[in-house]
PDB file of N, CA and C in Angstrom:
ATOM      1  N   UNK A   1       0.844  -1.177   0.000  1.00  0.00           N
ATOM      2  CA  UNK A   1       0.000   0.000   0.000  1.00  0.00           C
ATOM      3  C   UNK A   1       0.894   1.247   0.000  1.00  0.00           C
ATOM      4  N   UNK A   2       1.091   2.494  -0.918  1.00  0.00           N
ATOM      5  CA  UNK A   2       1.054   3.525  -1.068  1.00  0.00           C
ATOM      6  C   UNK A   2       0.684   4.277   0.284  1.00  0.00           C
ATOM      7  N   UNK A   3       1.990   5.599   0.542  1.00  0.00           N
ATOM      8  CA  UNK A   3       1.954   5.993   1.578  1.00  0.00           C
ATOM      9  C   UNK A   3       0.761   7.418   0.915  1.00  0.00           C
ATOM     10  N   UNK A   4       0.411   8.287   2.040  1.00  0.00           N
ATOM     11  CA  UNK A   4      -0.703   8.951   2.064  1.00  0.00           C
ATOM     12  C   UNK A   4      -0.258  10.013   1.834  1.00  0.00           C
ATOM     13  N   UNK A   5      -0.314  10.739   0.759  1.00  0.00           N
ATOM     14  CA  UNK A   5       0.424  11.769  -0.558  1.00  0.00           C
ATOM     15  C   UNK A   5       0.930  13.063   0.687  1.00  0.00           C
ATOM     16  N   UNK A   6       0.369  13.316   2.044  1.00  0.00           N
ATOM     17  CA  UNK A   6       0.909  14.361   2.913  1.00  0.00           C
ATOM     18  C   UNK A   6       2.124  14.253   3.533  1.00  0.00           C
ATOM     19  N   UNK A   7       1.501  12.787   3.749  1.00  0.00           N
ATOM     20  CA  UNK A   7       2.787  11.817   4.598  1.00  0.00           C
ATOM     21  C   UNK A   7       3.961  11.550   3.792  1.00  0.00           C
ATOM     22  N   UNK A   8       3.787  11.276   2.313  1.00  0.00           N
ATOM     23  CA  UNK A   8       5.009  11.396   2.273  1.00  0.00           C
ATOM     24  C   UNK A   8       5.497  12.524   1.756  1.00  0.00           C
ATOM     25  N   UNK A   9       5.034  13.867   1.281  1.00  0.00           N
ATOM     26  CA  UNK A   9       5.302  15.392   0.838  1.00  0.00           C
ATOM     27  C   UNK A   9       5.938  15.452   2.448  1.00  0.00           C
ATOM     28  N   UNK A  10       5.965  15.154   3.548  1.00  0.00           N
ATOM     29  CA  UNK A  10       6.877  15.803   4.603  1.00  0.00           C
ATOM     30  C   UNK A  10       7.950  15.011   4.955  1.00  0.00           C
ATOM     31  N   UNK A  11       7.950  13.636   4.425  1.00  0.00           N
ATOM     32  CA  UNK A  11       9.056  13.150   4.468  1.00  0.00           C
ATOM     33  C   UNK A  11       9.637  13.373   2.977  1.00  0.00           C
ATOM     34  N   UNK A  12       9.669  13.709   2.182  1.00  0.00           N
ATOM     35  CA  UNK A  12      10.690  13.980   1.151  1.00  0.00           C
ATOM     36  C   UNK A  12      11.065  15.574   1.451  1.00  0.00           C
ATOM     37  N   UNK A  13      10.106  16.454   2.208  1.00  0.00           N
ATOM     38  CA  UNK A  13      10.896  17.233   2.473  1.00  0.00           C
ATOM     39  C   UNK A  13      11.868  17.419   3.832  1.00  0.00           C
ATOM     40  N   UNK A  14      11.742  16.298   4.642  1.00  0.00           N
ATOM     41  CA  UNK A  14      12.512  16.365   5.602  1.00  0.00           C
ATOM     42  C   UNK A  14      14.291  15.822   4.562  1.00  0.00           C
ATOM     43  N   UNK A  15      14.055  14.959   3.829  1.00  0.00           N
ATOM     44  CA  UNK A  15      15.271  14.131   3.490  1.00  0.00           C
ATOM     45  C   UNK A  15      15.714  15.164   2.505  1.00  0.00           C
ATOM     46  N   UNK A  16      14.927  15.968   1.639  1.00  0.00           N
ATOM     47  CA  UNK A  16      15.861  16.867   1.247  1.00  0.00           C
ATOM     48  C   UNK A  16      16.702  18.037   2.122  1.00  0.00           C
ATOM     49  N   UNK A  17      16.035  18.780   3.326  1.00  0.00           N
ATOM     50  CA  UNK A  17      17.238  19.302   4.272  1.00  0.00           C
ATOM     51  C   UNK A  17      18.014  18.717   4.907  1.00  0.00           C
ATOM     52  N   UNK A  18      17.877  17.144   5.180  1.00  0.00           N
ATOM     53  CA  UNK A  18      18.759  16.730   6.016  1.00  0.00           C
ATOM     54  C   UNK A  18      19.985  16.215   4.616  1.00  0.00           C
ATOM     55  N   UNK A  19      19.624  16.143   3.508  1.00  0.00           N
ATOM     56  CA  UNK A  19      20.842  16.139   2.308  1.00  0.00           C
ATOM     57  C   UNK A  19      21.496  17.294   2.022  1.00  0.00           C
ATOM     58  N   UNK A  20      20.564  18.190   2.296  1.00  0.00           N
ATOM     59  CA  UNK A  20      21.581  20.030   2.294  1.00  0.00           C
ATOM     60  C   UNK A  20      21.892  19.605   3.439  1.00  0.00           C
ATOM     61  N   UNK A  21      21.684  19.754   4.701  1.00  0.00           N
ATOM     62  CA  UNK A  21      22.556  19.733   6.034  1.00  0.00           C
ATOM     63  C   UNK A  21      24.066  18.818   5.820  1.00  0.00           C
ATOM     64  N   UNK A  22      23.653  18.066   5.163  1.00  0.00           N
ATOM     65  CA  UNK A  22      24.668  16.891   4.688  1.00  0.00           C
ATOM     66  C   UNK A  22      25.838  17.252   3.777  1.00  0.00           C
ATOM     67  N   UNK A  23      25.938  18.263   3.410  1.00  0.00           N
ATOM     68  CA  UNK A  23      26.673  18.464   1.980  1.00  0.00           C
ATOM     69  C   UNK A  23      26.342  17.647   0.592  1.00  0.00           C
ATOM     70  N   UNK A  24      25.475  16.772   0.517  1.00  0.00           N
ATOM     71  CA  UNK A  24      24.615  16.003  -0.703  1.00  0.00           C
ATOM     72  C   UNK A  24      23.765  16.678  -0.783  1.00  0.00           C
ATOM     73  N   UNK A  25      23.581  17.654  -1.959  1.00  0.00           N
ATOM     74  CA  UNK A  25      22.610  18.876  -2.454  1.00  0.00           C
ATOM     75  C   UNK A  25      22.076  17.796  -3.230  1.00  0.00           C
ATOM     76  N   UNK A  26      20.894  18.413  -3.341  1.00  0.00           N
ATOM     77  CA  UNK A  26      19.912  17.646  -4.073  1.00  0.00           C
ATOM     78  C   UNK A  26      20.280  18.373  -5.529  1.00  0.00           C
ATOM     79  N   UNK A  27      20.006  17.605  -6.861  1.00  0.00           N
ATOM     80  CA  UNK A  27      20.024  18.542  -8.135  1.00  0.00           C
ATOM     81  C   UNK A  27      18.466  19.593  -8.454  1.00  0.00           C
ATOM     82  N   UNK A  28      19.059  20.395  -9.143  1.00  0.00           N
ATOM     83  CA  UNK A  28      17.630  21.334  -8.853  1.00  0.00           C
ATOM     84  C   UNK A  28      16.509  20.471  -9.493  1.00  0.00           C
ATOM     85  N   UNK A  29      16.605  19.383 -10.588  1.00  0.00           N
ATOM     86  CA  UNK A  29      15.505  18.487 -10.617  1.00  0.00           C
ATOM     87  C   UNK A  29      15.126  18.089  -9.758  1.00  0.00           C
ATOM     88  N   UNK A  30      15.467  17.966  -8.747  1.00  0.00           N
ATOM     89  CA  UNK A  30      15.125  17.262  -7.472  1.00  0.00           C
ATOM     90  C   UNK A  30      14.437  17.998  -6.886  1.00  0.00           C
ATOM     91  N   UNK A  31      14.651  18.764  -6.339  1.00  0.00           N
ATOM     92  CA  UNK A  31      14.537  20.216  -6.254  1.00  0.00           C
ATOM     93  C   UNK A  31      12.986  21.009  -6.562  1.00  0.00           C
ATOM     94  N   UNK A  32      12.951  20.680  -7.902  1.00  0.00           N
ATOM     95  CA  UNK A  32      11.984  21.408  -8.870  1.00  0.00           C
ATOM     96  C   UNK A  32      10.506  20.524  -8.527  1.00  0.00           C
ATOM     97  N   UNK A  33      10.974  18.874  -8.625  1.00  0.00           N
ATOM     98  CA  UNK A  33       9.658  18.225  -8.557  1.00  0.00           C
ATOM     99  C   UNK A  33       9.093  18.404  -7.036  1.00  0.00           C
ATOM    100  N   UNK A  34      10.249  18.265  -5.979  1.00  0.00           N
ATOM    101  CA  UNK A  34       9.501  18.558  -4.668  1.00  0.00           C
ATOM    102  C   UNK A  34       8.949  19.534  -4.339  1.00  0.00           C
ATOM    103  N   UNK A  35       9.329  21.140  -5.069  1.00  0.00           N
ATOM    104  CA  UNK A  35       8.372  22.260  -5.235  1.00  0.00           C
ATOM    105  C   UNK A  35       7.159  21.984  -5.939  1.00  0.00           C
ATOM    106  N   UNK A  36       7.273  21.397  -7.016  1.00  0.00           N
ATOM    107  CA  UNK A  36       5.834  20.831  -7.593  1.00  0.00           C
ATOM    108  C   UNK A  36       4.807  19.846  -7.286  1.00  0.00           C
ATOM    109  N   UNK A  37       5.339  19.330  -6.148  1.00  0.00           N
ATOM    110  CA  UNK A  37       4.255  18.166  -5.813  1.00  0.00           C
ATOM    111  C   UNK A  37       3.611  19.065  -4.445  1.00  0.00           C
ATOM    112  N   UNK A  38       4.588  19.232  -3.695  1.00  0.00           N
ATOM    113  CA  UNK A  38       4.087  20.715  -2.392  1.00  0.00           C
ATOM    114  C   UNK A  38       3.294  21.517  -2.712  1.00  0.00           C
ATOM    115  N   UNK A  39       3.269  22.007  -4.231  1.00  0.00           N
ATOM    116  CA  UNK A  39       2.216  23.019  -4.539  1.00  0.00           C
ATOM    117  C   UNK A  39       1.165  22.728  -5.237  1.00  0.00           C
ATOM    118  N   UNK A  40       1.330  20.928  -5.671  1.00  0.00           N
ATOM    119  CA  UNK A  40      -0.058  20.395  -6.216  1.00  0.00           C
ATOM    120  C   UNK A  40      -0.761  20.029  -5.022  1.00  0.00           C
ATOM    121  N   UNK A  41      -0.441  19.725  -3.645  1.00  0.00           N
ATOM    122  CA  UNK A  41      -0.885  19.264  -2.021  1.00  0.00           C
ATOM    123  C   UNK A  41      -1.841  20.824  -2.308  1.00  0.00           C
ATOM    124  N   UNK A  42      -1.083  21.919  -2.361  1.00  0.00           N
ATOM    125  CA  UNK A  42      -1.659  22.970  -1.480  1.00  0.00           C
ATOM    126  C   UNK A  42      -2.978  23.383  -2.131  1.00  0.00           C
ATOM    127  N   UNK A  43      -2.798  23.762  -3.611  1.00  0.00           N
ATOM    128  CA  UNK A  43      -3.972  24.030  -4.530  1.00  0.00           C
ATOM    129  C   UNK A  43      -4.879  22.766  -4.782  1.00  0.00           C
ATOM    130  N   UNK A  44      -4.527  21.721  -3.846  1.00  0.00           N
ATOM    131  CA  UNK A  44      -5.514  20.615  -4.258  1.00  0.00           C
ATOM    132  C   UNK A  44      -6.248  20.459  -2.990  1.00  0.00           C
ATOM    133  N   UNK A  45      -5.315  21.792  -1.739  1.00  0.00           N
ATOM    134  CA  UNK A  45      -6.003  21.513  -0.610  1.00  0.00           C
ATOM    135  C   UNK A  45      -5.995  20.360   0.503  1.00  0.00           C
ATOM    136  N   UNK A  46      -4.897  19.433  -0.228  1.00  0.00           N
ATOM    137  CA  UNK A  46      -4.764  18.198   0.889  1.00  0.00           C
ATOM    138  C   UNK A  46      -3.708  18.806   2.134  1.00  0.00           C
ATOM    139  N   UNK A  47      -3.477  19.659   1.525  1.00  0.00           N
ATOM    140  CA  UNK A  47      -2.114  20.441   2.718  1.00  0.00           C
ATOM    141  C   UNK A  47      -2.148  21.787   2.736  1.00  0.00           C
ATOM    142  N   UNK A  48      -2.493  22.107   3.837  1.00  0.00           N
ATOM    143  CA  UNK A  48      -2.295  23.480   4.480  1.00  0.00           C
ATOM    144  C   UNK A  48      -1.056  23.779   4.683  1.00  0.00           C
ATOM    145  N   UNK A  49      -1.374  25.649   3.871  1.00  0.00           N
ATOM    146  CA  UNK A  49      -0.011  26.477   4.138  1.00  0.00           C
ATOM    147  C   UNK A  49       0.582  26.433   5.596  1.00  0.00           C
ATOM    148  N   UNK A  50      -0.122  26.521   6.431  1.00  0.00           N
ATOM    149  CA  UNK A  50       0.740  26.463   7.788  1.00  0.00           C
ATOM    150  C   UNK A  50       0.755  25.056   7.879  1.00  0.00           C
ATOM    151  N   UNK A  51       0.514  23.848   7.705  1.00  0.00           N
ATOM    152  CA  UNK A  51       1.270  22.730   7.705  1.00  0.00           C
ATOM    153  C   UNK A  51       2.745  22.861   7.548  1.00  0.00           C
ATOM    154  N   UNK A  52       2.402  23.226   6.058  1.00  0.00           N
ATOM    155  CA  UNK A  52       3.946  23.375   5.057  1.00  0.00           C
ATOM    156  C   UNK A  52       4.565  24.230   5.914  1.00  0.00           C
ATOM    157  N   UNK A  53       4.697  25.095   6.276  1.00  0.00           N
ATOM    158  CA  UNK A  53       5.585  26.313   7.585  1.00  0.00           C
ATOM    159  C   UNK A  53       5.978  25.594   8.451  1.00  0.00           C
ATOM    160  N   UNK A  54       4.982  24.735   9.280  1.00  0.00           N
ATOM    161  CA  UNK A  54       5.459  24.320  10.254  1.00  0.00           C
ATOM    162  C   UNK A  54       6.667  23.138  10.141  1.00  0.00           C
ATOM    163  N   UNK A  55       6.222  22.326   8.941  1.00  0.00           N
ATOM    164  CA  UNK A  55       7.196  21.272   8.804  1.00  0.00           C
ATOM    165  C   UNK A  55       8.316  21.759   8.235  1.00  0.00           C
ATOM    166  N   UNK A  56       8.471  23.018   7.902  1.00  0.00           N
ATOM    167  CA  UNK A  56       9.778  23.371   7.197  1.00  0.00           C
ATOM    168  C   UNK A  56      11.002  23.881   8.225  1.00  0.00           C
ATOM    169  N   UNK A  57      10.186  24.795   9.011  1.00  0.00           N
ATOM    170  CA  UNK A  57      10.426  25.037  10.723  1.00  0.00           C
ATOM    171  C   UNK A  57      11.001  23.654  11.715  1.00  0.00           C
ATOM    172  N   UNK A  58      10.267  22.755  11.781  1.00  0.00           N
ATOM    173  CA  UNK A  58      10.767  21.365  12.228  1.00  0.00           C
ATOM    174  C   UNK A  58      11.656  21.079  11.873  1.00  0.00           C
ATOM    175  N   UNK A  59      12.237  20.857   9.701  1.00  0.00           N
ATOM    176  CA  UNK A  59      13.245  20.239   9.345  1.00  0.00           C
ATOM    177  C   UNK A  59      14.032  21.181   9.479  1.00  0.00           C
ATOM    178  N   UNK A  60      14.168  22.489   9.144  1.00  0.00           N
ATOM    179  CA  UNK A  60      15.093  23.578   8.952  1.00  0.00           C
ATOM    180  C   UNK A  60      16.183  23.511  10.269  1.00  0.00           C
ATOM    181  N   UNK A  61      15.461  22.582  11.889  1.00  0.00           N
ATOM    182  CA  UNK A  61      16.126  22.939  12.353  1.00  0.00           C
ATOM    183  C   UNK A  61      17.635  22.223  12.429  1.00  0.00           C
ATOM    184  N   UNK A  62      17.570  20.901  11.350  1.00  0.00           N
ATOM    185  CA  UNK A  62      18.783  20.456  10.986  1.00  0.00           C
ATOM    186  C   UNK A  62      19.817  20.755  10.529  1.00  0.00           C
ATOM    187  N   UNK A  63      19.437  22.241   9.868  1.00  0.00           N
ATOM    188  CA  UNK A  63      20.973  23.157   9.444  1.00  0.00           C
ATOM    189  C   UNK A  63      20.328  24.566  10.234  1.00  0.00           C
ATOM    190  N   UNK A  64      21.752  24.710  11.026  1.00  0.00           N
ATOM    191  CA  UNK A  64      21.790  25.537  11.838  1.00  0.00           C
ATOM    192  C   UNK A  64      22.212  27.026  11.299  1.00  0.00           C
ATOM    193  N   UNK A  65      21.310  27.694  10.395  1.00  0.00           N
ATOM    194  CA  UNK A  65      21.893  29.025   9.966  1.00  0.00           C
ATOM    195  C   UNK A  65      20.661  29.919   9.587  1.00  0.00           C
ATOM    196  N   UNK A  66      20.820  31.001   9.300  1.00  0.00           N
ATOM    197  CA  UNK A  66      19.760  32.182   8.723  1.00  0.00           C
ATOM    198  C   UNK A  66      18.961  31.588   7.729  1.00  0.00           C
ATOM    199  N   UNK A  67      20.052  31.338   7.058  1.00  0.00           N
ATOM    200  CA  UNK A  67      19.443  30.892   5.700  1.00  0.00           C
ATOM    201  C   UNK A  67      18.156  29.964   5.330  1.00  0.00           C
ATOM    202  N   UNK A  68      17.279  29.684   6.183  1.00  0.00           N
ATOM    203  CA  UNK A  68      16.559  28.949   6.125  1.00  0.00           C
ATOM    204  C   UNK A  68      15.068  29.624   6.659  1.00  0.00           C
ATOM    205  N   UNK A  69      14.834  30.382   6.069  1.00  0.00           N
ATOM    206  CA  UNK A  69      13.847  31.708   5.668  1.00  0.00           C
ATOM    207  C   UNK A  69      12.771  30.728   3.904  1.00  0.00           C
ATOM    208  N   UNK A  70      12.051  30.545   4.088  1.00  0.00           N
ATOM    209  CA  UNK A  70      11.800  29.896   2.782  1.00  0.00           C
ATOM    210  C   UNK A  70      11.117  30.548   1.629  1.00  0.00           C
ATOM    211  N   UNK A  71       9.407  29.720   2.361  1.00  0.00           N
ATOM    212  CA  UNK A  71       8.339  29.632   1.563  1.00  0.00           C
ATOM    213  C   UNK A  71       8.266  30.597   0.973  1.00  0.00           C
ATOM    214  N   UNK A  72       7.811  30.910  -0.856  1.00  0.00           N
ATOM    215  CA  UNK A  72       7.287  31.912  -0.873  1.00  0.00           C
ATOM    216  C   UNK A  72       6.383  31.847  -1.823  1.00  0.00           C
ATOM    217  N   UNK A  73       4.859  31.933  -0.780  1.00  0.00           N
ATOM    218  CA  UNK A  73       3.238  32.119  -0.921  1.00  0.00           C
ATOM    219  C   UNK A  73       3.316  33.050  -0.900  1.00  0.00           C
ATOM    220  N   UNK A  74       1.599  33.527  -1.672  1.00  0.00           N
ATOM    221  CA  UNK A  74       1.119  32.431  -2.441  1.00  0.00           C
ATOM    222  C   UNK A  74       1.102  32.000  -3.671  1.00  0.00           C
ATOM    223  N   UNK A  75       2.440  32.620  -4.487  1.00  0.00           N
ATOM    224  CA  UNK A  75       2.936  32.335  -5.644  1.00  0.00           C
ATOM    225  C   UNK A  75       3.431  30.647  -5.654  1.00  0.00           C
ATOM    226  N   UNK A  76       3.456  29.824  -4.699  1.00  0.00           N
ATOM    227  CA  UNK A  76       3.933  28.715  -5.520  1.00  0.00           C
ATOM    228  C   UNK A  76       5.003  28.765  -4.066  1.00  0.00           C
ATOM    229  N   UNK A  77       5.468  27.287  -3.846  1.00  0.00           N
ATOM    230  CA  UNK A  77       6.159  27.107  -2.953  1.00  0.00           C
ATOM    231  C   UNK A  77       8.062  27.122  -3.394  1.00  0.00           C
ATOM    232  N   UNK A  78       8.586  27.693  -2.930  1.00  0.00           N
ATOM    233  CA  UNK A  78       9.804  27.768  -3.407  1.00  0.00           C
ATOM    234  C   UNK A  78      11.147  27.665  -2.374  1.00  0.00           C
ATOM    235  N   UNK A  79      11.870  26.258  -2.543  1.00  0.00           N
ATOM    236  CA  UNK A  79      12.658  26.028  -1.868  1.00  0.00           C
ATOM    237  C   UNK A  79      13.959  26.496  -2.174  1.00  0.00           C
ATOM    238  N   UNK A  80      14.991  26.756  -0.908  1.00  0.00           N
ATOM    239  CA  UNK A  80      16.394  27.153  -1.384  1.00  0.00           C
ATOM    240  C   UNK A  80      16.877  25.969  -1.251  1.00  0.00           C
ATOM    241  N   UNK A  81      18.223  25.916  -1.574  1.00  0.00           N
ATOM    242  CA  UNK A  81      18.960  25.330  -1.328  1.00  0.00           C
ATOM    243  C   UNK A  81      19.881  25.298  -0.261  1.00  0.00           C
ATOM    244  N   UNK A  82      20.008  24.822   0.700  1.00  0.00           N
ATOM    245  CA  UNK A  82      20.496  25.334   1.998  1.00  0.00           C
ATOM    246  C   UNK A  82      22.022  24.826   1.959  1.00  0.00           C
ATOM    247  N   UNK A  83      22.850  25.972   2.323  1.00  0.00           N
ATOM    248  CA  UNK A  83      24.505  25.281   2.032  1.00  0.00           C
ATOM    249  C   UNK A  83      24.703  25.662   3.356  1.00  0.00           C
ATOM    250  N   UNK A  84      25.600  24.761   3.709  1.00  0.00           N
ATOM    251  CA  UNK A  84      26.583  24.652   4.619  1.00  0.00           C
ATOM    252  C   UNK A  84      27.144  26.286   4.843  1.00  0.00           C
ATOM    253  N   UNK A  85      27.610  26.787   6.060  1.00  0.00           N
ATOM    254  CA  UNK A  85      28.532  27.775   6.037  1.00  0.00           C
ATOM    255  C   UNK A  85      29.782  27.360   5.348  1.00  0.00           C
ATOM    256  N   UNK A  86      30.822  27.810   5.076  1.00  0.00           N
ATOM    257  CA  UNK A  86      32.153  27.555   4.685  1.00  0.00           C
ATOM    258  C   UNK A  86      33.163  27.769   5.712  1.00  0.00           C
ATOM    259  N   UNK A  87      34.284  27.380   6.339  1.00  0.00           N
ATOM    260  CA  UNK A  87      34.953  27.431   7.250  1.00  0.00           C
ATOM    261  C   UNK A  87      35.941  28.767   6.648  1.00  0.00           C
ATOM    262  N   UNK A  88      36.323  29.579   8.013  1.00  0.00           N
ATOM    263  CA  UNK A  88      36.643  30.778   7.524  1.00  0.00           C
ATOM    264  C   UNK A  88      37.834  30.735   8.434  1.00  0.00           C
ATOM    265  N   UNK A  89      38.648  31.134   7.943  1.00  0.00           N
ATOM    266  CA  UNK A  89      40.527  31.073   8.240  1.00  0.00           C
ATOM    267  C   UNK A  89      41.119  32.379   8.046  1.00  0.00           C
ATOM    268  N   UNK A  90      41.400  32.751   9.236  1.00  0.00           N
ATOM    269  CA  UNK A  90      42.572  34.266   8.788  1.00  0.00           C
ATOM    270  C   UNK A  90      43.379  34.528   7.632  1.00  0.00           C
ATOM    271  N   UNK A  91      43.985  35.131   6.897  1.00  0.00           N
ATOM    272  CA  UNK A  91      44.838  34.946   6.127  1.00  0.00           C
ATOM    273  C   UNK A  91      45.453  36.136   6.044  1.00  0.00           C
ATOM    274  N   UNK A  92      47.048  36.025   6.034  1.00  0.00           N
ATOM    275  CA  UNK A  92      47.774  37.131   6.122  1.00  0.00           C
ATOM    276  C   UNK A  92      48.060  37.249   7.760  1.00  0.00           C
ATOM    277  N   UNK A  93      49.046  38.299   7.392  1.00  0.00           N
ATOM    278  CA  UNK A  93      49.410  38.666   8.809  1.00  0.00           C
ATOM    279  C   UNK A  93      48.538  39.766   9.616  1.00  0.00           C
ATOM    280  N   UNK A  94      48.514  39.265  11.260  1.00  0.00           N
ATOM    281  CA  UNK A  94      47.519  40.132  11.903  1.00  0.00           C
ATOM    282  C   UNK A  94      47.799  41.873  12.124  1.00  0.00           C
ATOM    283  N   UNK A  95      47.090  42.453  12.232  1.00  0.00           N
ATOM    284  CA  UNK A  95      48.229  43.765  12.417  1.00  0.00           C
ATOM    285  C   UNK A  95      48.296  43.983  14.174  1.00  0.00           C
TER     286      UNK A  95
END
């Protein structure tokens, strides 16, 4: 049996932040269809906008940065891509 089209719209979006948290970016195909199935849930009404907030809020809290500001209703749901900070090193001499 087929999981229940909400149930799994929040687990594919949990596994795509925990693959940005990961350094395994998803490709923006990847990317593109999980924005498109999130926004066939919403205009089809099986999923509420504050669902979608809240579960993004839940996963987001797996990468720990600003950057994880998202949704943007009610044009259509639109995910970033969440990167890693980059490790930042002095360089040069101090004065």
């Amino acid at each position: 049996m087929s999981k229940q089209p909400v149930e799994q719209a929040c687990q594919r979006l949990q596994r795509y932040v925990e693959r940005c948290a990961n350094g395994d970016y998803p490709s923006p195909a990847e990317r593109y269809r999980l924005e498109g199935y999130l926004s066939a849930l919403l205009d089809s009404e099986l999923l509420a906008e504050a669902t979608l907030r809240q579960w993004w809020q839940q996963a987001a809290t797996v990468v720990d940065d600003e950057q994880v500001l998202i949704i943007g209703l009610p044009d259509g749901v639109s995910l970033p891509m969440l990167y890693r900070r980059a490790p930042v090193f002095p360089s040069g001499k101090s004065s």
